[in-house]
Protein backbone atom coordinates (compact mmCIF):
# COMPACT_ATOMS: atom_id res chain seq x y z
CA UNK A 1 89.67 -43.06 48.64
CA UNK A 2 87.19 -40.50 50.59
CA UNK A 3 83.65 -41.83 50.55
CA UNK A 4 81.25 -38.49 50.19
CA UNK A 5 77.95 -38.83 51.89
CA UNK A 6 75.34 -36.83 50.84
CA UNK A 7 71.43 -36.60 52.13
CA UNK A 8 68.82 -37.33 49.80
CA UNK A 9 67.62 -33.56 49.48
CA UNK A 10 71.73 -32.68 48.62
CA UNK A 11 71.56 -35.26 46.10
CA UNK A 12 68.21 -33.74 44.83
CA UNK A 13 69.22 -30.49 44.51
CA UNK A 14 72.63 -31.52 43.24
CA UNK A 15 70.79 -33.39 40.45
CA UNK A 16 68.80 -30.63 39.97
CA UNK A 17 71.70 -28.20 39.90
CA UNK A 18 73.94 -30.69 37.72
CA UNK A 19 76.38 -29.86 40.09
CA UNK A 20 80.29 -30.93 38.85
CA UNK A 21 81.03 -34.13 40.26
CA UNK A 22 77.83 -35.93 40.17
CA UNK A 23 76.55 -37.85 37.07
CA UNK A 24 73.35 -36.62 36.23
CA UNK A 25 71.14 -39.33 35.14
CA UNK A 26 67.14 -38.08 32.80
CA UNK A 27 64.54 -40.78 32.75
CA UNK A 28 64.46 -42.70 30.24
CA UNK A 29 61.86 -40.60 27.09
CA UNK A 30 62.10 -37.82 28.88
CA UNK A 31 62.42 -34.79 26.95
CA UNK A 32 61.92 -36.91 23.30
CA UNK A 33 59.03 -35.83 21.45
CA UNK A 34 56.87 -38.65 19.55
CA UNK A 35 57.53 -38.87 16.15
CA UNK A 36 54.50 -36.87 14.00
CA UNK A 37 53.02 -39.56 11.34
CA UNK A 38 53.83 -38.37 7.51
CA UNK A 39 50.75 -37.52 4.97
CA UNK A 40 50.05 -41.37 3.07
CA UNK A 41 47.55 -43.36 1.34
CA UNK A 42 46.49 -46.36 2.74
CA UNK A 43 43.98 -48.13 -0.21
CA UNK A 44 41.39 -46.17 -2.58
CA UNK A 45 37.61 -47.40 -3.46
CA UNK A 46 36.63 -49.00 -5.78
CA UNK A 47 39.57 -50.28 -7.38
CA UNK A 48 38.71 -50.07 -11.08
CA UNK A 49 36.26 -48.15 -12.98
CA UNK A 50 34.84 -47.87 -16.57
CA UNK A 51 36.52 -45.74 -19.56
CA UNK A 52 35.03 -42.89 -20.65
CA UNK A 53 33.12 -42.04 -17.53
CA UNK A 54 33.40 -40.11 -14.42
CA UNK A 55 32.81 -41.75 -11.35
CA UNK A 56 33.80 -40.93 -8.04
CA UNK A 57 36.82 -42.01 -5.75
CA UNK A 58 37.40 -42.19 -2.27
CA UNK A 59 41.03 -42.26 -1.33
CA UNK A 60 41.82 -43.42 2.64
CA UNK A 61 45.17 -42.46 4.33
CA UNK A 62 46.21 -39.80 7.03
CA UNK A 63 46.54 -35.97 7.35
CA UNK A 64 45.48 -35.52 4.15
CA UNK A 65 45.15 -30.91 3.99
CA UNK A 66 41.32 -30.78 4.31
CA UNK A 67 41.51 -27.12 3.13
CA UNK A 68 40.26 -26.35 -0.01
CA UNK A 69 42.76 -26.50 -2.66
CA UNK A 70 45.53 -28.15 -0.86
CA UNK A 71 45.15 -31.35 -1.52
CA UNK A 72 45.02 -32.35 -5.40
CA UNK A 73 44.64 -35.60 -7.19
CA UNK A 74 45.69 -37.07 -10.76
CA UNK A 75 45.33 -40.16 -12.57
CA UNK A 76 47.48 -40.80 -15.09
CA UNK A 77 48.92 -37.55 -14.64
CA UNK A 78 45.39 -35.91 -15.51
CA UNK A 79 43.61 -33.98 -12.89
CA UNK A 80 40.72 -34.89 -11.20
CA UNK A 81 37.31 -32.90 -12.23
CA UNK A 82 36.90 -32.36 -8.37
CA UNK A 83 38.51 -33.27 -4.85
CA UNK A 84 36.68 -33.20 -2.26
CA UNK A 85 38.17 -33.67 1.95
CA UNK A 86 35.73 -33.91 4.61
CA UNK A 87 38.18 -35.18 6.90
CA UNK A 88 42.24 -35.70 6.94
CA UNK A 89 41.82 -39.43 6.60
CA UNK A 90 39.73 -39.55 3.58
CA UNK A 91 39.07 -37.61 0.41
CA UNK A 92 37.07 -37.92 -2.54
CA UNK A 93 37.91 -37.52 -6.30
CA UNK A 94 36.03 -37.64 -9.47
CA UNK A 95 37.93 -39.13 -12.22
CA UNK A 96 38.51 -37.88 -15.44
CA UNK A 97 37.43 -39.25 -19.27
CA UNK A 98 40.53 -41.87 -19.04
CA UNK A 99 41.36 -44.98 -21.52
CA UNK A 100 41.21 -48.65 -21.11
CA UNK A 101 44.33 -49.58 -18.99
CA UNK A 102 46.11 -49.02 -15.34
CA UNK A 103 46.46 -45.60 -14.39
CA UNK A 104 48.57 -44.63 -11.55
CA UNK A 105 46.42 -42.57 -8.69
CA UNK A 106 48.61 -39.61 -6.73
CA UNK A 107 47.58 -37.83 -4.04
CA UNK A 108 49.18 -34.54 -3.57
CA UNK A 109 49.27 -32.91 0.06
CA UNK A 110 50.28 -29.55 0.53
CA UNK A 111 52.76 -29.82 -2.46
CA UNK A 112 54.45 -33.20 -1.19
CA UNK A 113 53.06 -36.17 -3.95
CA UNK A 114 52.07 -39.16 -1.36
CA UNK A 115 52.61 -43.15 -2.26
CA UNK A 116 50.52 -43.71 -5.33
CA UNK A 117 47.76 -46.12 -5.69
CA UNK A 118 46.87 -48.11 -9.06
CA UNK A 119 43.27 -47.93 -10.64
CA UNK A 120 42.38 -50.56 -13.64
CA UNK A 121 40.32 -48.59 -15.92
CA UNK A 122 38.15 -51.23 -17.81
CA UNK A 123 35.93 -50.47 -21.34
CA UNK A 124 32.21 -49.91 -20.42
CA UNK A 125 29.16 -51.98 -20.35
CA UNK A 126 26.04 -50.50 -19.44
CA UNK A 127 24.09 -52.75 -17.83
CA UNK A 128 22.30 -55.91 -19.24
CA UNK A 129 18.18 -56.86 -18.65
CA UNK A 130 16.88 -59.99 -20.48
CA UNK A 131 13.58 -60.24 -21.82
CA UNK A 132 11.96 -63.35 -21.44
CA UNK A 133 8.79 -65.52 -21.42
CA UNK A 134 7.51 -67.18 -18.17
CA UNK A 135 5.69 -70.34 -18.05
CA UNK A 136 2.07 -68.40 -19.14
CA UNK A 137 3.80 -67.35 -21.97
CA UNK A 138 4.26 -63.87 -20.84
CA UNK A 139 7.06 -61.07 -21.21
CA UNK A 140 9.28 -60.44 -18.19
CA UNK A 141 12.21 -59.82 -17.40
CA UNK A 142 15.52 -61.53 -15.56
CA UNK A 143 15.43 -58.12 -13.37
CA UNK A 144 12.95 -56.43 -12.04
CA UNK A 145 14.79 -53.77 -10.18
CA UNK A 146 18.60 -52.29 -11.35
CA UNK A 147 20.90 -49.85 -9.47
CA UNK A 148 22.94 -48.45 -11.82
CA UNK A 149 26.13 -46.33 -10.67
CA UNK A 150 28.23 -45.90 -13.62
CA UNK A 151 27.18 -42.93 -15.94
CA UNK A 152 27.04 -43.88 -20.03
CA UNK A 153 30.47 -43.87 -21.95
CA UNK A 154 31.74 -41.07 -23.19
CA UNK A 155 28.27 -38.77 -21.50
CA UNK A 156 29.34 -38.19 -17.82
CA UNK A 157 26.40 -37.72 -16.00
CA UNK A 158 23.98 -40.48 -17.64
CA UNK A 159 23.68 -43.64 -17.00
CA UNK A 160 22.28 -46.11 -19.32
CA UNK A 161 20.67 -49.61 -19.48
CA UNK A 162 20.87 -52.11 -22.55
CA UNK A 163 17.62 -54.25 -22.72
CA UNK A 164 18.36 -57.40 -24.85
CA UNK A 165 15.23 -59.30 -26.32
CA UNK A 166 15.74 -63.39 -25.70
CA UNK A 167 12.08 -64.44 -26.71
CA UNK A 168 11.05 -66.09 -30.23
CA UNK A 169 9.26 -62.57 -31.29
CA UNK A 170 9.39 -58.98 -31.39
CA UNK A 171 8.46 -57.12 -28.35
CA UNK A 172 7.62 -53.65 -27.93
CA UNK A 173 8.33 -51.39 -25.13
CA UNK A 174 6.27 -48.49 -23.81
CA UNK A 175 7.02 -46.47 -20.60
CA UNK A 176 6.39 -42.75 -19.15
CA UNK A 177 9.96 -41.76 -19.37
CA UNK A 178 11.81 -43.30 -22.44
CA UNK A 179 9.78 -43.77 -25.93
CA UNK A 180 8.30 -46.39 -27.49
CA UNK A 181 10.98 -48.99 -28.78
CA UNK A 182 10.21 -51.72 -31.00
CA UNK A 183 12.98 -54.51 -29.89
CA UNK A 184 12.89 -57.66 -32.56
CA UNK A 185 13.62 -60.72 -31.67
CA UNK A 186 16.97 -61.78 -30.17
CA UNK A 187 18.22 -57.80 -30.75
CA UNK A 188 19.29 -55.49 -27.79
CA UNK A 189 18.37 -51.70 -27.50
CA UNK A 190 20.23 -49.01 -25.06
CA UNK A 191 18.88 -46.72 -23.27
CA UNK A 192 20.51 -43.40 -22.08
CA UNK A 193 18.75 -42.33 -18.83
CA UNK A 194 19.44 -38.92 -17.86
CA UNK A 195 20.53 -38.71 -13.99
CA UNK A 196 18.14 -38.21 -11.30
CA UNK A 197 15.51 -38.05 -14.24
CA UNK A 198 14.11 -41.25 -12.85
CA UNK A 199 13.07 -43.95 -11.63
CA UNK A 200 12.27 -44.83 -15.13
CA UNK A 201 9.72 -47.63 -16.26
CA UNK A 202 9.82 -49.54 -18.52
CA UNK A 203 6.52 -51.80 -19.83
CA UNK A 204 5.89 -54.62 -22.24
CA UNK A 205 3.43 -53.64 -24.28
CA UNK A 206 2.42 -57.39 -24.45
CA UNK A 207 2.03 -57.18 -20.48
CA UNK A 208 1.48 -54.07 -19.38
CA UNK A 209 2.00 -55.02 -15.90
CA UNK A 210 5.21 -56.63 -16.26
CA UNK A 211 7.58 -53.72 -15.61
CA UNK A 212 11.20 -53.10 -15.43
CA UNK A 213 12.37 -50.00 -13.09
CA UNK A 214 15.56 -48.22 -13.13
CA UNK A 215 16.90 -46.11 -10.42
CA UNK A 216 19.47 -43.67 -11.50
CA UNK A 217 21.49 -42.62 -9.32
């Protein structure tokens, strides 16, 4: 057997040249491109939301098509009223009037439908205030100050509060924003508050300086 000795710059430029007769060996990754991560949904927030309302909901996940248009989103199979994507990792939709039960939530990406996500839709309950009686005998009220998210059922776009009456007699309230309600004893009495028509204020007419404020939002 003949033993072929080559210098290091042969062997380069054979290498180089792939010349016949020498086995041409590529570093290891060379020339293999990273795979590109596909379009998904990793969780959406919150993960339930009342019947009859529209509320929005932010979807997380990757390359979502931030362009308008190109990314949709349904629940149920019903269209969002709007989709918003400031950025390809999250997006924002507003859901739809939808009924009491588990709707499934898909995002859709520049046609391709990604992994869907399941929202509980649960029946509404506006909020709840108790009136009550402190220790001087006057009206007041369990809270004093209520964030309320959730728009009224079946009117997108308000929200509401329900004031129940838990003393032994019948209190009236009086307020700038919402009229004068006479609430009997042990009753309850809604209120639908128009959106960023507040805060509204609510006062016993009993105590005038008890008050109860709601924030819209």
């Amino acid at each position: 057997m003949r033993v072929r000795i080559v210098t290091k710059s042969a062997l380069s430029a054979a290498l180089v040249a792939g010349a016949a007769g020498f086995l041409v060996v590529a570093p290891v990754g060379a020339g293999v491109a990273s795979a590109t991560p596909v379009p998904s949904v990793s969780k959406i927030a919150p993960v339930s939301a009342p019947a009859g309302t529209s509320i929005p909901i932010v979807i997380h996940g990757h390359r979502f098509d931030t362009a308008p248009g190109m990314t949709t989103v349904t629940f149920g199979g019903t269209p969002a009223v709007s989709v918003s994507c400031p950025s390809p990792s999250k997006c924002t939709a507003i859901t739809p009037n939808l009924a009491v039960g588990v709707v499934s939530v898909v995002v859709t990406t520049d046609g391709v439908p990604l992994n869907p996500e399941n929202l509980s839709v649960t029946a509404y309950a506006a909020p709840e205030v108790r009136m009550l009686l402190n220790a001087k005998g006057h009206t007041i009220f369990s809270v004093t100050r209520l964030m309320d998210s959730y728009p009224a059922q079946g009117a997108p776009g308000f929200d509401a509060v329900t004031i129940t009456n838990t003393t032994a007699g019948d209190q009236t309230l009086t307020g700038p924003l919402v009229p004068t309600t006479l609430i009997p004893a042990g009753t309850s009495q809604t209120f639908a508050l128009a959106v960023n028509g507040g805060p509204y204020v609510f006062f016993s007419s009993t105590t005038p300086t008890a008050a109860l404020t709601v924030k819209t939002s």
